[in-house]
C-alpha atoms as a PDB file:
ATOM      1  CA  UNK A   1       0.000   0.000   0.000  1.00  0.00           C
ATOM      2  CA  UNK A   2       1.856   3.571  -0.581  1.00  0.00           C
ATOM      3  CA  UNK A   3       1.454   6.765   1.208  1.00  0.00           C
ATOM      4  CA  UNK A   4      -1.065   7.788  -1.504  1.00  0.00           C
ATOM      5  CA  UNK A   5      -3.908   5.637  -0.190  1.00  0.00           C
ATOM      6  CA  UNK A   6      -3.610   6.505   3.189  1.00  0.00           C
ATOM      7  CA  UNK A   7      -2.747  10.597   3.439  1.00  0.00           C
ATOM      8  CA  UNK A   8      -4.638  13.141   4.269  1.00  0.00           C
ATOM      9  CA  UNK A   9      -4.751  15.583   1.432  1.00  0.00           C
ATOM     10  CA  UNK A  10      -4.994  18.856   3.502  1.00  0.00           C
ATOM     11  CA  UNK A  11      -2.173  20.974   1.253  1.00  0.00           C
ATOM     12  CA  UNK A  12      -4.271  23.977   1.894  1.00  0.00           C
ATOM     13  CA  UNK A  13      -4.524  23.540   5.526  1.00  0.00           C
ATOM     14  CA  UNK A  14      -0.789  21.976   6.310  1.00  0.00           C
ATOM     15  CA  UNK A  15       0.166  23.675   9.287  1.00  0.00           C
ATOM     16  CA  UNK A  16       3.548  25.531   7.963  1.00  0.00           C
ATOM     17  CA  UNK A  17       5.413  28.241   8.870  1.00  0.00           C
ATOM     18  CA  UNK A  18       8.498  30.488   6.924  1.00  0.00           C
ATOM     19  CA  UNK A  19      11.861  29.795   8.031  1.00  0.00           C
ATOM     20  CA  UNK A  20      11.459  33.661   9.383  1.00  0.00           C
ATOM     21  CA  UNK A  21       8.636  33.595  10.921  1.00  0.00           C
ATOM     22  CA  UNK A  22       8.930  34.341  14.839  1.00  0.00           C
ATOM     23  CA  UNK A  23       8.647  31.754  17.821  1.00  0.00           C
ATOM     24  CA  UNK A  24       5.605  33.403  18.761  1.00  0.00           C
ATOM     25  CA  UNK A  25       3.903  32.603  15.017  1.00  0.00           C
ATOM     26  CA  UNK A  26       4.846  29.402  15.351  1.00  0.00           C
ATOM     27  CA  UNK A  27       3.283  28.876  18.804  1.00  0.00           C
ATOM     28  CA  UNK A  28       0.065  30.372  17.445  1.00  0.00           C
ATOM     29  CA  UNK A  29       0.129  28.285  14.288  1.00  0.00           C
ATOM     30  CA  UNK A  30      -0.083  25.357  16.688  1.00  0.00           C
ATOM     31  CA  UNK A  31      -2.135  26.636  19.214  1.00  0.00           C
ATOM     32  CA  UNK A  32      -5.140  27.381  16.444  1.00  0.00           C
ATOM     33  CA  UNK A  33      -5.717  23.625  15.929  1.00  0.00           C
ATOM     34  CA  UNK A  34      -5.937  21.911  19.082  1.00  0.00           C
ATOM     35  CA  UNK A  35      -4.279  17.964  17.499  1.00  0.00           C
ATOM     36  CA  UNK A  36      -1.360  20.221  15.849  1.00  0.00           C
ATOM     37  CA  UNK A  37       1.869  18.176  16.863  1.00  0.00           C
ATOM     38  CA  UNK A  38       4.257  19.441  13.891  1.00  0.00           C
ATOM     39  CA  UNK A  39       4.594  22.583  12.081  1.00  0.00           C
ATOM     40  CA  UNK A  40       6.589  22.065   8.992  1.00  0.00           C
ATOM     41  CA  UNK A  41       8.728  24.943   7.725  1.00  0.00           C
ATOM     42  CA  UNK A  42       8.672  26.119   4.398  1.00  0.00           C
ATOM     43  CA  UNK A  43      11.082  28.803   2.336  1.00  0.00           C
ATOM     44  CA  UNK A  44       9.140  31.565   0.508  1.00  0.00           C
ATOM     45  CA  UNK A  45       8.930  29.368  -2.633  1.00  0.00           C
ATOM     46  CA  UNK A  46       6.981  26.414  -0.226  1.00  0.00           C
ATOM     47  CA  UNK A  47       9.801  23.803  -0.303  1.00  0.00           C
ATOM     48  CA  UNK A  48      10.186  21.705   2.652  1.00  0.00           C
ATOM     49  CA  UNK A  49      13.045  23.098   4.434  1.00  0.00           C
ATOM     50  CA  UNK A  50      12.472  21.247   8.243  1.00  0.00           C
ATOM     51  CA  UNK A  51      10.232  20.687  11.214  1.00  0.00           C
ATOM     52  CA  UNK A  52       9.378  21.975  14.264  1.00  0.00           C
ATOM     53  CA  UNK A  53       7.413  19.583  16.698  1.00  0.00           C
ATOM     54  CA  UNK A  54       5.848  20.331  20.066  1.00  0.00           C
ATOM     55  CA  UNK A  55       8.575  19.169  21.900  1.00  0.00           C
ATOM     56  CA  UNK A  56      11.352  21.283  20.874  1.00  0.00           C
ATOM     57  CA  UNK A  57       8.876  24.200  21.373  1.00  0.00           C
ATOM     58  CA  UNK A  58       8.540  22.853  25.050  1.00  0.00           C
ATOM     59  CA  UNK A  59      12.168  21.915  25.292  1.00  0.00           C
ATOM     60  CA  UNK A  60      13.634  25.091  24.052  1.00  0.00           C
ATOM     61  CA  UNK A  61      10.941  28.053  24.628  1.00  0.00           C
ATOM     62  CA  UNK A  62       9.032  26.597  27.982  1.00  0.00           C
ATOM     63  CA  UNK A  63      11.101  26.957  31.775  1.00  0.00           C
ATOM     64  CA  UNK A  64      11.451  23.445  32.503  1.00  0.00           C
ATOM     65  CA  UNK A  65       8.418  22.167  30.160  1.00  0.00           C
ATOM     66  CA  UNK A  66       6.138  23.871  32.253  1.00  0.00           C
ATOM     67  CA  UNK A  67       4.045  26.620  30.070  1.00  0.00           C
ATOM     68  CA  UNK A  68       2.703  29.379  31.847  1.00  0.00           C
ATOM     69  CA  UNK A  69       0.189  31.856  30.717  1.00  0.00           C
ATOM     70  CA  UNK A  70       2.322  34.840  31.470  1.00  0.00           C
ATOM     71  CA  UNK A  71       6.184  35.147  30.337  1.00  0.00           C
ATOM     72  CA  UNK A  72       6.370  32.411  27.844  1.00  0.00           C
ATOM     73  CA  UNK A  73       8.636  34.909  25.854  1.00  0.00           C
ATOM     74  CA  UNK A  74      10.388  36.237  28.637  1.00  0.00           C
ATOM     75  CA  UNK A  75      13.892  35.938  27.591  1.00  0.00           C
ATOM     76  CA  UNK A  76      15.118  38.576  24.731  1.00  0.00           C
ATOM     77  CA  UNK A  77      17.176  35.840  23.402  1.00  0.00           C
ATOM     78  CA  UNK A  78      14.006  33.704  23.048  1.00  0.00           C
ATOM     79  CA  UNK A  79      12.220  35.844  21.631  1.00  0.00           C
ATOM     80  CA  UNK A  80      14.470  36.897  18.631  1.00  0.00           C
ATOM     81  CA  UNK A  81      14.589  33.183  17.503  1.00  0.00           C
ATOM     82  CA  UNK A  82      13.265  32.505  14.150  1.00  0.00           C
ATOM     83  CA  UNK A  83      11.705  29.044  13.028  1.00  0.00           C
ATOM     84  CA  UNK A  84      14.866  28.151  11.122  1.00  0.00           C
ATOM     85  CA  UNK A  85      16.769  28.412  14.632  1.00  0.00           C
ATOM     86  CA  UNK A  86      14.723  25.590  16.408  1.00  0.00           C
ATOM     87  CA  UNK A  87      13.729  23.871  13.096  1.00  0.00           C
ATOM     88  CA  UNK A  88      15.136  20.435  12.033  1.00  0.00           C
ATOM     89  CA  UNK A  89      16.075  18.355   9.237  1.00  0.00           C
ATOM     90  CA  UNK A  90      13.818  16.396   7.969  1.00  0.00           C
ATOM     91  CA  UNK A  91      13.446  13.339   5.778  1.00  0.00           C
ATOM     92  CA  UNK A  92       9.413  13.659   3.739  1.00  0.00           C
ATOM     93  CA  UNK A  93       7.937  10.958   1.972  1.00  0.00           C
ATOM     94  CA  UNK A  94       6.002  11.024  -1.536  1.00  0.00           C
ATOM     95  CA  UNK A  95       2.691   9.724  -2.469  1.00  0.00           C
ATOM     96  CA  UNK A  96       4.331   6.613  -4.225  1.00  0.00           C
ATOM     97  CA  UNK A  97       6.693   5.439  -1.366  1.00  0.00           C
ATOM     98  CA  UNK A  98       5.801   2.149   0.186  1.00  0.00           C
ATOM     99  CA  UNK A  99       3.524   2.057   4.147  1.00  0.00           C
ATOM    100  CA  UNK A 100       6.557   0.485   5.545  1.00  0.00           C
ATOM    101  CA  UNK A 101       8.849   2.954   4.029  1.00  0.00           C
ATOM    102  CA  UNK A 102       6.992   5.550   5.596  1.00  0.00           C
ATOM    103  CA  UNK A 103       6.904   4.122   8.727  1.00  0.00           C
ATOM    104  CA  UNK A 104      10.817   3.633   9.041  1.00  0.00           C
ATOM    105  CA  UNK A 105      11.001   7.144   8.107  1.00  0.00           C
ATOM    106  CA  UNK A 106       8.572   7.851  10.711  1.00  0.00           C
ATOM    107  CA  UNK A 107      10.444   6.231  13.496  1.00  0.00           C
ATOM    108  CA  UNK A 108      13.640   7.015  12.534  1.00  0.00           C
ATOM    109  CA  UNK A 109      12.948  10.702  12.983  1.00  0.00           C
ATOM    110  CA  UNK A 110      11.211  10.064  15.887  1.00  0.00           C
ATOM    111  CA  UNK A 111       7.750  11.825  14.265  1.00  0.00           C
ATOM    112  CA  UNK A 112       4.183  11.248  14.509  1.00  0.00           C
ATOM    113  CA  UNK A 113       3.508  13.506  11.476  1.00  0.00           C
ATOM    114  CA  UNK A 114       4.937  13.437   8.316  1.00  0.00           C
ATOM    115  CA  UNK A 115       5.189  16.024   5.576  1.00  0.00           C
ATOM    116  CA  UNK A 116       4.372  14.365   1.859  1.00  0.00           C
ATOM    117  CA  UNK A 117       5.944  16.226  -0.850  1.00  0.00           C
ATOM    118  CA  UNK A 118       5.903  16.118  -4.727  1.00  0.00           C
ATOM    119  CA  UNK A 119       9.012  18.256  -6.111  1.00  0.00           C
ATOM    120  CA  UNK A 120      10.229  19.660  -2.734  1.00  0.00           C
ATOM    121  CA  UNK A 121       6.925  20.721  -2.207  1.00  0.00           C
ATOM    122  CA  UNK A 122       4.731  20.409   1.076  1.00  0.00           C
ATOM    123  CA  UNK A 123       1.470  18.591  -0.575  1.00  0.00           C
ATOM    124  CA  UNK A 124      -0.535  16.906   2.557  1.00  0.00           C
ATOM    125  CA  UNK A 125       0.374  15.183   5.590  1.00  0.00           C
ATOM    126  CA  UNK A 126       0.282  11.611   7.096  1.00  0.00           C
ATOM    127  CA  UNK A 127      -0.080  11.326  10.303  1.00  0.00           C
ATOM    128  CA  UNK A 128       0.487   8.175  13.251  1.00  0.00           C
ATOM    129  CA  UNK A 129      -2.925   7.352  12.949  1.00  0.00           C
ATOM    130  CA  UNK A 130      -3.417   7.330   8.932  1.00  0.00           C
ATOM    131  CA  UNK A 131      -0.052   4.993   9.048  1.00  0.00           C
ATOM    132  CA  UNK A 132      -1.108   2.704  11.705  1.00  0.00           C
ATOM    133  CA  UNK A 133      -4.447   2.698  10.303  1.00  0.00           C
ATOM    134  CA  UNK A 134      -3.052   1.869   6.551  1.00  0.00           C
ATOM    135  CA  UNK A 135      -0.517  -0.652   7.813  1.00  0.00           C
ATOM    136  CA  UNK A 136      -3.408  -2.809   9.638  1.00  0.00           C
ATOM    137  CA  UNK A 137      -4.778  -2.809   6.949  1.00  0.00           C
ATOM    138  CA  UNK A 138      -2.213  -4.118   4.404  1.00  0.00           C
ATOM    139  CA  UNK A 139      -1.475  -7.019   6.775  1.00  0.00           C
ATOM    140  CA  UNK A 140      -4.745  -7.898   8.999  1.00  0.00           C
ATOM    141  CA  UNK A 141      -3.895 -11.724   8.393  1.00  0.00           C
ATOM    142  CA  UNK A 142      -0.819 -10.638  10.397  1.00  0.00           C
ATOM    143  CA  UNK A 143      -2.671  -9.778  13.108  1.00  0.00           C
ATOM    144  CA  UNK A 144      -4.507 -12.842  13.253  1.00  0.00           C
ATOM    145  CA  UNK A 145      -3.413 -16.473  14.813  1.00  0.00           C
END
């Protein structure tokens, strides 16, 4: 089964952010959809340049991983960051690769969400659940004694 038959085909509604877009943009990109894990970030053309997950915005932006309401962006430092200074590499898939591609991909990264690109290009996402989900699928007699 490839990535294709499983994705979500949400291009228009991919959370992404620039590479220059503030800390604070990318907190509100995330906070506007409540199941937002991953932001991917884009160059002005919309290629796939990295990620930025909820955990490095936790790790790096939050005292001790413990958001509060007031002072999240306390630190001048902190708040000049960019989303190409906590962004990271990232490996996509495309619509033809393999389920189990994807998933070593996945794992290897350590993501639940996935960009899918076509020609560098951001073009949906697929997510833990659309994987898992897919996988079952493709090998429900596995499952079975």
């Amino acid at each position: 089964m490839k990535v294709r038959d499983v994705y979500m085909d949400n291009s228009g509604f991919v959370d992404r952010v620039l590479e220059s877009d503030s800390i604070e943009k990318v907190v509100a990109v995330m906070g506007a959809i409540k199941t937002t894990r991953t932001v991917f970030v884009v160059d002005k053309s919309e290629n796939l340049l990295g990620v930025i997950t909820i955990q490095e915005i936790f790790d790096r932006i939050f005292d001790e991983m413990k958001p509060r309401i007031i002072g999240w962006f306390r630190k001048k430092k902190e708040k000049d960051l960019k989303a190409r200074d906590i962004m990271r590499p990232v490996t996509s898939v495309s619509l033809d690769d393999e389920l189990g591609d994807a998933l070593r991909v996945a794992s290897a990264a350590k993501l639940q969400d996935l960009p899918v690109c076509e020609d560098g290009k951001v073009v949906g996402e697929l997510d833990c659940f659309e994987l898992l989900a897919g996988l079952v699928a493709e090998n429900k007699n596995y499952f079975k004694e």
